[in-house]
Protein backbone atom coordinates (compact mmCIF):
# COMPACT_ATOMS: atom_id res chain seq x y z
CA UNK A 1 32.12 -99.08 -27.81
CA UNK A 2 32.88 -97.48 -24.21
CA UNK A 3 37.03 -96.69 -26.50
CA UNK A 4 35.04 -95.27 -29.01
CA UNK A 5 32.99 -93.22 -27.18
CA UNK A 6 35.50 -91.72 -24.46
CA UNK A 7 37.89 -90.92 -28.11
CA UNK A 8 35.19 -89.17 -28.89
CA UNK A 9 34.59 -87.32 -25.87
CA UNK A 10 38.52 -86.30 -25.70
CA UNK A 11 38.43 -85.27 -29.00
CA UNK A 12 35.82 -82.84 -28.73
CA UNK A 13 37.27 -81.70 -25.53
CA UNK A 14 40.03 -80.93 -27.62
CA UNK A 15 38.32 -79.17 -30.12
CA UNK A 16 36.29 -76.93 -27.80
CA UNK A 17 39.38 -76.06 -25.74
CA UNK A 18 41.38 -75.02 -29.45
CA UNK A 19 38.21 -73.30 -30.23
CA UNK A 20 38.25 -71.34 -27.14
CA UNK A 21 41.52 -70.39 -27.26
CA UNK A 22 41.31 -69.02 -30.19
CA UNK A 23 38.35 -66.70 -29.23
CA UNK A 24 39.97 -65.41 -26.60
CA UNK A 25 43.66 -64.26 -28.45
CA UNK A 26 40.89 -62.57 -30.52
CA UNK A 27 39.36 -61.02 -28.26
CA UNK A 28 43.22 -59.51 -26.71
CA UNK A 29 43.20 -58.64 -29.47
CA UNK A 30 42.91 -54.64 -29.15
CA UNK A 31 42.20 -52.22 -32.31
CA UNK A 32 44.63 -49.30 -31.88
CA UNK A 33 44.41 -46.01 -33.38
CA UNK A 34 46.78 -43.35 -33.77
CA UNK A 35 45.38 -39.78 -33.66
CA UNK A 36 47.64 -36.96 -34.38
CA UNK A 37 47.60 -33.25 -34.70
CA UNK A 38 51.04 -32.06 -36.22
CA UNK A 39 51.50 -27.62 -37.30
CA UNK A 40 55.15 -28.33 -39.36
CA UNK A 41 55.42 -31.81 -40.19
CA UNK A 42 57.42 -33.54 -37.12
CA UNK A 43 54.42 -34.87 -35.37
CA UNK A 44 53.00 -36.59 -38.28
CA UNK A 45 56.77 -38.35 -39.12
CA UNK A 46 56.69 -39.98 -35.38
CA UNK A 47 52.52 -40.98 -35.83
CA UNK A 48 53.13 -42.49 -39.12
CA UNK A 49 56.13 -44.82 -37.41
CA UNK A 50 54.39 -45.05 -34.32
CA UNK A 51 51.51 -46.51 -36.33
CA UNK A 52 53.51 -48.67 -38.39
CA UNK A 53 54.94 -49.96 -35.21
CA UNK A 54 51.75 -50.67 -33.48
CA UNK A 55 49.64 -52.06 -35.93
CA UNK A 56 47.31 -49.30 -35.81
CA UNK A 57 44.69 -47.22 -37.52
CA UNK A 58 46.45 -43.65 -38.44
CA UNK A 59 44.10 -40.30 -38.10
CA UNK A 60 45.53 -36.45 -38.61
CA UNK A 61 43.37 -34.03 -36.37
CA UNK A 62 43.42 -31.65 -39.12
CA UNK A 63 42.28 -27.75 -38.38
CA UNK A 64 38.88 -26.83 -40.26
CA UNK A 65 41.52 -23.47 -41.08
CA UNK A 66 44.97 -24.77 -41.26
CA UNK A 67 47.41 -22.63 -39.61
CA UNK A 68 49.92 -20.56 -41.76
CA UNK A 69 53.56 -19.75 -41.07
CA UNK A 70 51.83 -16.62 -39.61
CA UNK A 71 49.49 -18.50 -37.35
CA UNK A 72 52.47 -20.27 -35.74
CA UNK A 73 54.64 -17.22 -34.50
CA UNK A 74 55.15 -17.79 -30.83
CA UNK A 75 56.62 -14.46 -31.11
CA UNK A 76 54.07 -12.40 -31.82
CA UNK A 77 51.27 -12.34 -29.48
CA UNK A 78 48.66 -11.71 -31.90
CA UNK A 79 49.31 -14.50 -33.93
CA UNK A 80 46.26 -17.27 -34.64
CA UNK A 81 48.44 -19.88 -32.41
CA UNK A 82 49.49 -17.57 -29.52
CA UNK A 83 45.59 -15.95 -29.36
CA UNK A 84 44.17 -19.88 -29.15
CA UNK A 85 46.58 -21.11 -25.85
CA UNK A 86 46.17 -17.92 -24.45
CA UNK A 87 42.28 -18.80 -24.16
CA UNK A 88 41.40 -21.94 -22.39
CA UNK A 89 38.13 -22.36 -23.88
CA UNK A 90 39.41 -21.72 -27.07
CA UNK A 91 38.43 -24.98 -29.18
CA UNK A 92 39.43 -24.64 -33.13
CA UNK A 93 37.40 -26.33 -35.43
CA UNK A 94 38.28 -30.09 -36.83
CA UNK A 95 37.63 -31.66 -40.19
CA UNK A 96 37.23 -35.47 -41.08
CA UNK A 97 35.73 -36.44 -38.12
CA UNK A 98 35.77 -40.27 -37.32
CA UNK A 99 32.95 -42.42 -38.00
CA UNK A 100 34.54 -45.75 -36.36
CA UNK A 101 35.77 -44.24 -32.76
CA UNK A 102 33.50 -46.56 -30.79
CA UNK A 103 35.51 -49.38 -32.56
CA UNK A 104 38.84 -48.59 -31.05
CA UNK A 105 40.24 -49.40 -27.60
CA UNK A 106 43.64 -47.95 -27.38
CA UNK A 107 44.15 -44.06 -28.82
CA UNK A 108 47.31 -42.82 -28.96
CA UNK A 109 47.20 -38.79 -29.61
CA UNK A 110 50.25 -36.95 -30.39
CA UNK A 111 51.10 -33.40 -30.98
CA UNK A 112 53.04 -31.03 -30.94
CA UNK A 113 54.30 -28.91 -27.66
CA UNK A 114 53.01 -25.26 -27.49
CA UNK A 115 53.44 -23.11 -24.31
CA UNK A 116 54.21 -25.93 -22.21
CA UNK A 117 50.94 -27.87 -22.99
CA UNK A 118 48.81 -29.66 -25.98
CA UNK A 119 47.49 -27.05 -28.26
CA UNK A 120 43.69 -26.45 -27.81
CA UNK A 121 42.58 -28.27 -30.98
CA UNK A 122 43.67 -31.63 -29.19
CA UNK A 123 41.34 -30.61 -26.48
CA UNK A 124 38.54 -29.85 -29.65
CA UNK A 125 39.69 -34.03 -30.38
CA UNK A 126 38.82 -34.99 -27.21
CA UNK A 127 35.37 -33.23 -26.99
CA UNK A 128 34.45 -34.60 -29.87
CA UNK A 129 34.78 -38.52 -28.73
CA UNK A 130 33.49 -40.43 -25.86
CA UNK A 131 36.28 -42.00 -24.61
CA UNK A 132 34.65 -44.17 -22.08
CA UNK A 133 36.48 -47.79 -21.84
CA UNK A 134 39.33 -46.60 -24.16
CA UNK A 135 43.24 -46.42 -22.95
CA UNK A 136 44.22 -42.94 -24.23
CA UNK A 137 48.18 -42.36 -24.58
CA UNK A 138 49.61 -39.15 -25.29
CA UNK A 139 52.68 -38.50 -27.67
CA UNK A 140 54.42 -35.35 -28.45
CA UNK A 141 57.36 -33.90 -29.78
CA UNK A 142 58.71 -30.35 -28.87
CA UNK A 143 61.86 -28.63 -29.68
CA UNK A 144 62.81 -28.06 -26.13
CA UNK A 145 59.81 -28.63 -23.62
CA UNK A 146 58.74 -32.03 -22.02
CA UNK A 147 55.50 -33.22 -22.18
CA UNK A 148 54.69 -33.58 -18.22
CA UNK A 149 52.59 -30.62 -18.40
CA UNK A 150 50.70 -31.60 -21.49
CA UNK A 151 49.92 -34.99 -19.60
CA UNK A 152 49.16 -33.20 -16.09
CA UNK A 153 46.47 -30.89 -18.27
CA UNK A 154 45.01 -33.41 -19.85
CA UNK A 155 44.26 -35.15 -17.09
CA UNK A 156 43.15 -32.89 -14.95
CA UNK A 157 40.50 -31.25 -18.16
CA UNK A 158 39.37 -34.85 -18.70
CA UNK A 159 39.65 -36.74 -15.71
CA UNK A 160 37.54 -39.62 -16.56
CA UNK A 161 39.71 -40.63 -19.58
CA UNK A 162 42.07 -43.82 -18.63
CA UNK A 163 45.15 -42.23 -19.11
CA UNK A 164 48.55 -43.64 -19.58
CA UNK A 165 51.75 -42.51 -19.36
CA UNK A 166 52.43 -39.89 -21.97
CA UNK A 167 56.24 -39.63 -23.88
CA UNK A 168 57.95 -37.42 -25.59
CA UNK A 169 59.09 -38.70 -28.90
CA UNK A 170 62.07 -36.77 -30.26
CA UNK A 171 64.00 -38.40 -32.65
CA UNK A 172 62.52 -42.10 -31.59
CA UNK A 173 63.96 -44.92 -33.42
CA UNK A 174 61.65 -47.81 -34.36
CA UNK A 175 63.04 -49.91 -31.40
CA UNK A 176 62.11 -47.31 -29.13
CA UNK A 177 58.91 -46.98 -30.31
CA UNK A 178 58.49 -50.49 -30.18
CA UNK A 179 59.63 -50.64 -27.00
CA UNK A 180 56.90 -48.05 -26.07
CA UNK A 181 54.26 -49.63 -27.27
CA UNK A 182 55.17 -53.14 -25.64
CA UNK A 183 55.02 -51.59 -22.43
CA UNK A 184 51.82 -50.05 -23.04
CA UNK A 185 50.30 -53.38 -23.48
């Protein structure tokens, strides 16, 4: 009787101990999203492989107005796009708002370099969230700027945000994305 019962009792220490584990690789587990704002198309190519990669949710920040070939001439500084970064309050409109934010704990938000910085309808994104307990990571691509500004300025508009090291993804491979994202972890 005493075999039987101390089987038992290692047994369901054995149990509880599988059960547990399991709970808590649940529980690491973390529900990514990727949210991305992207003018020409470039952006959205490196969030749609950066969410393949990660295992994660995809989102566009998409402009209530979309911008028009127009909108995006650096050149002229009356255009939509030069108007908007040249006002810091400037915060264009957003459709398809997310429902499920609360649900996610890591946010990746990519876009695309304008004047140096994140153009202002990421900082309309970021308003329109509470980001509180999340690991925000921002992505960008650019035809010739880095993205240390973007990250310095988005940090120091939303310093309660916990903020991780921002890259510049320019014709990324999948390894190096992969790469990225294990080292975000």
């Amino acid at each position: 009787m005493k075999k039987l019962v101390m089987m038992l009792t290692a047994l369901l220490t054995i149990s509880l101990s599988a059960c547990s584990q399991k709970n808590t690789e649940t529980n690491m587990k973390q529900k990514v999203l990727v949210a991305y704002f992207s003018a020409s198309g470039t952006t959205k190519g490196v969030a749609q492989q950066l969410a393949e990669v990660a295992g994660a949710d995809l989102h566009e920040i998409k402009p209530a107005q979309p911008y028009t070939d127009a909108d995006l001439d650096w050149r002229n500084k009356q255009s939509r796009s030069s108007v908007e970064m040249q006002d810091k309050k400037s915060r264009p409109a957003i459709t398809d708002k997310l429902t499920d934010m609360k649900d996610y704990d890591v946010v990746y938000v990519g876009f695309p370099i304008w004047w140096y910085t994140c153009p202002t309808i990421i900082n309309t994104f970021m308003e329109a969230y509470d980001f509180q307990g999340k690991t925000v990571i921002p992505f960008a691509t650019s035809g010739g700027s880095s993205i240390k500004k973007a990250c310095e300025d988005l940090k120091a508009t939303y310093p309660g945000v916990n903020w991780k090291e921002g890259k510049l993804l320019n014709r990324s491979s999948k390894d190096d994305l992969k790469k990225w994202v294990e080292s975000n972890k």
